[in-house]
Protein backbone atom coordinates (compact mmCIF):
# COMPACT_ATOMS: atom_id res chain seq x y z
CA UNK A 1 61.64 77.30 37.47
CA UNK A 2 62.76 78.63 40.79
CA UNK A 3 60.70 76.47 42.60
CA UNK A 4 61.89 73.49 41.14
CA UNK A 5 64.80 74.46 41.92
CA UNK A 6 64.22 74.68 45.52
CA UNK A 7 62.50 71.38 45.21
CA UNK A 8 65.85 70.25 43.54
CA UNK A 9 67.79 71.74 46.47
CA UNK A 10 65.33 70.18 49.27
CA UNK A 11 65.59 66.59 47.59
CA UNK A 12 69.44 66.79 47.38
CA UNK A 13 69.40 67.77 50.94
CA UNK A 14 67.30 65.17 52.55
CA UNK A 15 69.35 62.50 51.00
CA UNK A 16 72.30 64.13 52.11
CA UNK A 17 74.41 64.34 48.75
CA UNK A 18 77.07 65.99 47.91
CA UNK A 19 79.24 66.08 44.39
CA UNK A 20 75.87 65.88 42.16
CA UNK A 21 75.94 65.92 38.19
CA UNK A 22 72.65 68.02 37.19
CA UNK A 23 71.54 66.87 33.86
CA UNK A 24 69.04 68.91 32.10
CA UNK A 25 67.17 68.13 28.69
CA UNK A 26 65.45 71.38 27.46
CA UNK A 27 63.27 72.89 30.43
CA UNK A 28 66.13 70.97 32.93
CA UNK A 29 68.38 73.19 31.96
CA UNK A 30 66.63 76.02 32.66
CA UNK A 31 66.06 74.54 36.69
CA UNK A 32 70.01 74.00 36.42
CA UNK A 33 70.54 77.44 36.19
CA UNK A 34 67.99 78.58 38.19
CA UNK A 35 69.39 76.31 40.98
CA UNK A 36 72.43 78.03 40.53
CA UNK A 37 71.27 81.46 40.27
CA UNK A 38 69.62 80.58 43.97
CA UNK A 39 72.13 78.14 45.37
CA UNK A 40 75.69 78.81 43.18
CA UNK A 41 77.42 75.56 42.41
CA UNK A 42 77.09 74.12 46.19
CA UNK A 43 76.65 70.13 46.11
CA UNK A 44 77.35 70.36 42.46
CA UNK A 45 80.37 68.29 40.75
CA UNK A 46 79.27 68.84 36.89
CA UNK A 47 76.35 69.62 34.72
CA UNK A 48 74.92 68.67 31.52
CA UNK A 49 73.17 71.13 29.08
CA UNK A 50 70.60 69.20 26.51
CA UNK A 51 69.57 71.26 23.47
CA UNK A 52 68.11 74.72 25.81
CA UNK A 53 68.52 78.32 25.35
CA UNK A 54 69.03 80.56 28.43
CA UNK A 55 66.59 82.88 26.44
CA UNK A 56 63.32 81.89 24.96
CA UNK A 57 62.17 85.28 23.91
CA UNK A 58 63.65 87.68 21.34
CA UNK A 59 65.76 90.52 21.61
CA UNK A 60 67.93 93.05 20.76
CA UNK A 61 71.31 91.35 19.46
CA UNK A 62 69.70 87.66 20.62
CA UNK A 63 70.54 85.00 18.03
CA UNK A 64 69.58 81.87 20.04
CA UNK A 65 65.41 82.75 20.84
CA UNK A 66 62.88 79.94 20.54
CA UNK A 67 62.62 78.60 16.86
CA UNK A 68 64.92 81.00 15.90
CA UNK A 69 62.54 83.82 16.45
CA UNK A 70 60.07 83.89 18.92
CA UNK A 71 58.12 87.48 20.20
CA UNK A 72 55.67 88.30 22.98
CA UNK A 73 52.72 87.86 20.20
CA UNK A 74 54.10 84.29 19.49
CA UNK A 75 53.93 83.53 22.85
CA UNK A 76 50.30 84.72 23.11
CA UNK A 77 49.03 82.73 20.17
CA UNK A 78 50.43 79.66 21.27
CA UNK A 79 49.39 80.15 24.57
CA UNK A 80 45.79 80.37 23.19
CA UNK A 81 46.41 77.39 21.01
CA UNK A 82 47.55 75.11 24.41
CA UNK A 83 44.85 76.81 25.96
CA UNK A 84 41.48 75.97 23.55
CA UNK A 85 42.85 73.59 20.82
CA UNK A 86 46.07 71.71 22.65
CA UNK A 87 46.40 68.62 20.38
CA UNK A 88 47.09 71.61 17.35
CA UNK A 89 50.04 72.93 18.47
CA UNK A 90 51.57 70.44 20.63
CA UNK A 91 51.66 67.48 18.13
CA UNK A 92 53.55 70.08 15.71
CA UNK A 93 55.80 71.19 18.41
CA UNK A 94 56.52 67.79 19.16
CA UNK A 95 57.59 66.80 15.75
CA UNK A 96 59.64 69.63 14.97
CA UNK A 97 61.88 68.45 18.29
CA UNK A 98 63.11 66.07 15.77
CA UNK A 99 65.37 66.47 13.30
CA UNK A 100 63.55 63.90 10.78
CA UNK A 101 59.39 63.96 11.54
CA UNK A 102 58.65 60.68 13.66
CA UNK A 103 55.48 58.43 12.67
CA UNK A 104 51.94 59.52 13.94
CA UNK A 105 51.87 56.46 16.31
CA UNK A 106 55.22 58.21 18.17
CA UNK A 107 53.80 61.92 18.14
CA UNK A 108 50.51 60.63 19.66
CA UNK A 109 52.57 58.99 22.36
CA UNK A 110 54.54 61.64 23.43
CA UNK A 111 51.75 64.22 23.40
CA UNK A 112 50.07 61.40 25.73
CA UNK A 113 52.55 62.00 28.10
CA UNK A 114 51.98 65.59 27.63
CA UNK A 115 48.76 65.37 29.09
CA UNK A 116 49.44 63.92 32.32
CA UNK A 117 50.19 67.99 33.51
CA UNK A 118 47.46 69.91 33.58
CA UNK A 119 46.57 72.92 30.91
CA UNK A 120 47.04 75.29 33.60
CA UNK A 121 50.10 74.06 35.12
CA UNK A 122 51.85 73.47 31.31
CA UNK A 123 50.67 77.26 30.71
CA UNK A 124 52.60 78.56 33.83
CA UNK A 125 55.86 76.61 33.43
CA UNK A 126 55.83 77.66 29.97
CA UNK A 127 55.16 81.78 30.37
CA UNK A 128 57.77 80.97 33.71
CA UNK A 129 60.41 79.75 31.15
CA UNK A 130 59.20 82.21 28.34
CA UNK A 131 60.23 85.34 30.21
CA UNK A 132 63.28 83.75 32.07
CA UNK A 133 66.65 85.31 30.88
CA UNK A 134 69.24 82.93 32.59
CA UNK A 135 72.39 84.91 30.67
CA UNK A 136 73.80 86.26 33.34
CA UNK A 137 73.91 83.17 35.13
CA UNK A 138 76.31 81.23 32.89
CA UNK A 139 79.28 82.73 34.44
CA UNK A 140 78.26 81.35 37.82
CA UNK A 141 78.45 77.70 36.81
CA UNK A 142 81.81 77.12 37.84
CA UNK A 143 81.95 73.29 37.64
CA UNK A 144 82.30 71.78 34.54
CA UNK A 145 79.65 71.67 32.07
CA UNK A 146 79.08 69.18 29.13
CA UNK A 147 76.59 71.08 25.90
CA UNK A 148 74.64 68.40 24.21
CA UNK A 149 73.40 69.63 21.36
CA UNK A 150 71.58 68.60 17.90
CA UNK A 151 73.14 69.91 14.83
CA UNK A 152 69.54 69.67 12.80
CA UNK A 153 67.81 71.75 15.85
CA UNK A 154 64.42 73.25 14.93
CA UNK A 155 63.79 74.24 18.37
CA UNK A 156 66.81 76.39 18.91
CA UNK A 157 68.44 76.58 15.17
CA UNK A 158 72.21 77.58 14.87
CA UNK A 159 75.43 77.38 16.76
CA UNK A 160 73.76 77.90 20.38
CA UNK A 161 76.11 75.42 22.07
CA UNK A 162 79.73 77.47 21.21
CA UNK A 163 77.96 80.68 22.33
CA UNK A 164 77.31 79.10 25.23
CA UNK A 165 80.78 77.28 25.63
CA UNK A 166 82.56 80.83 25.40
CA UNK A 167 80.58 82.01 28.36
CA UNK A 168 81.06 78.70 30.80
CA UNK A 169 83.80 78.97 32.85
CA UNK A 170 84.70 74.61 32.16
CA UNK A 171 82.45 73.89 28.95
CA UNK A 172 82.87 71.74 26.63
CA UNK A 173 80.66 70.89 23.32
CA UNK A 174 79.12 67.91 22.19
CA UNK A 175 77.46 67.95 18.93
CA UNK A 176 74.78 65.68 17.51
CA UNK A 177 75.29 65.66 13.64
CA UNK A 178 71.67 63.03 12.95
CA UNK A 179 70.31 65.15 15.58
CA UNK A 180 67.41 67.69 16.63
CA UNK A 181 65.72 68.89 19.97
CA UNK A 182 66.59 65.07 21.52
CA UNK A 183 69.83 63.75 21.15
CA UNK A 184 68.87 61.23 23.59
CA UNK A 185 66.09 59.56 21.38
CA UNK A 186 67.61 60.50 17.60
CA UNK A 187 71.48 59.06 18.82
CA UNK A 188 70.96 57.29 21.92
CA UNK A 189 74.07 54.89 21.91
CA UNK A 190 76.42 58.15 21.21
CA UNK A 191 74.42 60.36 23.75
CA UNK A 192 74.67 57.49 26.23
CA UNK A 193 78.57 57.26 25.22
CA UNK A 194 79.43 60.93 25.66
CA UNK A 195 77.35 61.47 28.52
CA UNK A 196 78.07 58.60 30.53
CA UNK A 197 82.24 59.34 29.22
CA UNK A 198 81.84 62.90 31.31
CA UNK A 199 80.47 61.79 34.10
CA UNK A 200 82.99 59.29 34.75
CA UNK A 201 85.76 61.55 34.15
């Protein structure tokens, strides 16, 4: 994550720009915050949460881990899983990012896409994310900060987004009602609406 981040930073940079909204859809919001945990909220305006946890792991007095519960020994099996038999537990994971199961021909497509990164690479990003704990960093986003979340979320289940929104300094919620993991596919006219409604204001 933190060397995204960086990469985020360098790119931003180069093209010398200032007043940038940071929108982040699951993983992206962890490199949001780990951008700001490195860089605070320089050349940032806003940012955009999309259905993420600061927290994948469990933990003592944590009600927003990974599937609603989700230990060092889950982490291991699945890592396994990605590791010898991919297509078995990425297809699943796939179709529980939305709140009503998509055809087979949609699954197969996006786990397509999944393939482009290598085994390897996937497996580092995901322990990298796994044992990230971004909490602390919420009160350092300063600029204001749009939650996007799906109400029917099997990938982080429960009221994630006002947990968050009492620790953002300038937060404000967005809820998906027909929604899970990807507002942006399962409501796409209102998630293009809301978004597009923030970053104009």
């Amino acid at each position: 994550m933190s060397q995204y981040a960086r990469d985020i930073r360098a790119l931003l940079q180069h093209l010398q720009l200032r007043e940038v909204s940071m929108v982040g859809w699951s993983m992206g919001t962890a490199v949001i915050l780990s951008y700001v945990q490195q860089f605070g909220c320089d050349l940032l305006r806003s940012a955009a949460f999309v259905d993420q946890s600061p927290r994948f792991l469990d933990g003592e007095g944590w009600d927003f881990p990974l599937l609603g519960g989700y230990s060092t020994t889950d982490l291991a099996v699945f890592a396994q899983g990605v590791r010898y038999a991919r297509p078995s537990v990425i297809k699943p994971f796939i179709a529980a990012c939305f709140a009503e199961t998509p055809p087979d021909e949609v699954i197969d497509a996006v786990y397509a896409e999944t393939t482009k990164m290598a085994t390897s690479a996937a497996l580092s990003v995901w322990y990298d994310m796994a044992y990230a704990d971004l909490r602390p960093v919420l009160r350092e986003l300063t600029v204001p900060t749009l939650l996007m979340y799906g109400a029917r979320s099997k990938i982080f289940p429960g009221d994630l987004d006002e947990w968050l929104a009492r620790r953002l300094p300038k937060a404000q919620v967005a809820r998906f009602d027909h929604s899970g993991h990807a507002p942006f596919s399962e409501e796409p006219d209102k998630f293009n609406q809301t978004l597009g409604a923030f970053l104009r204001s």
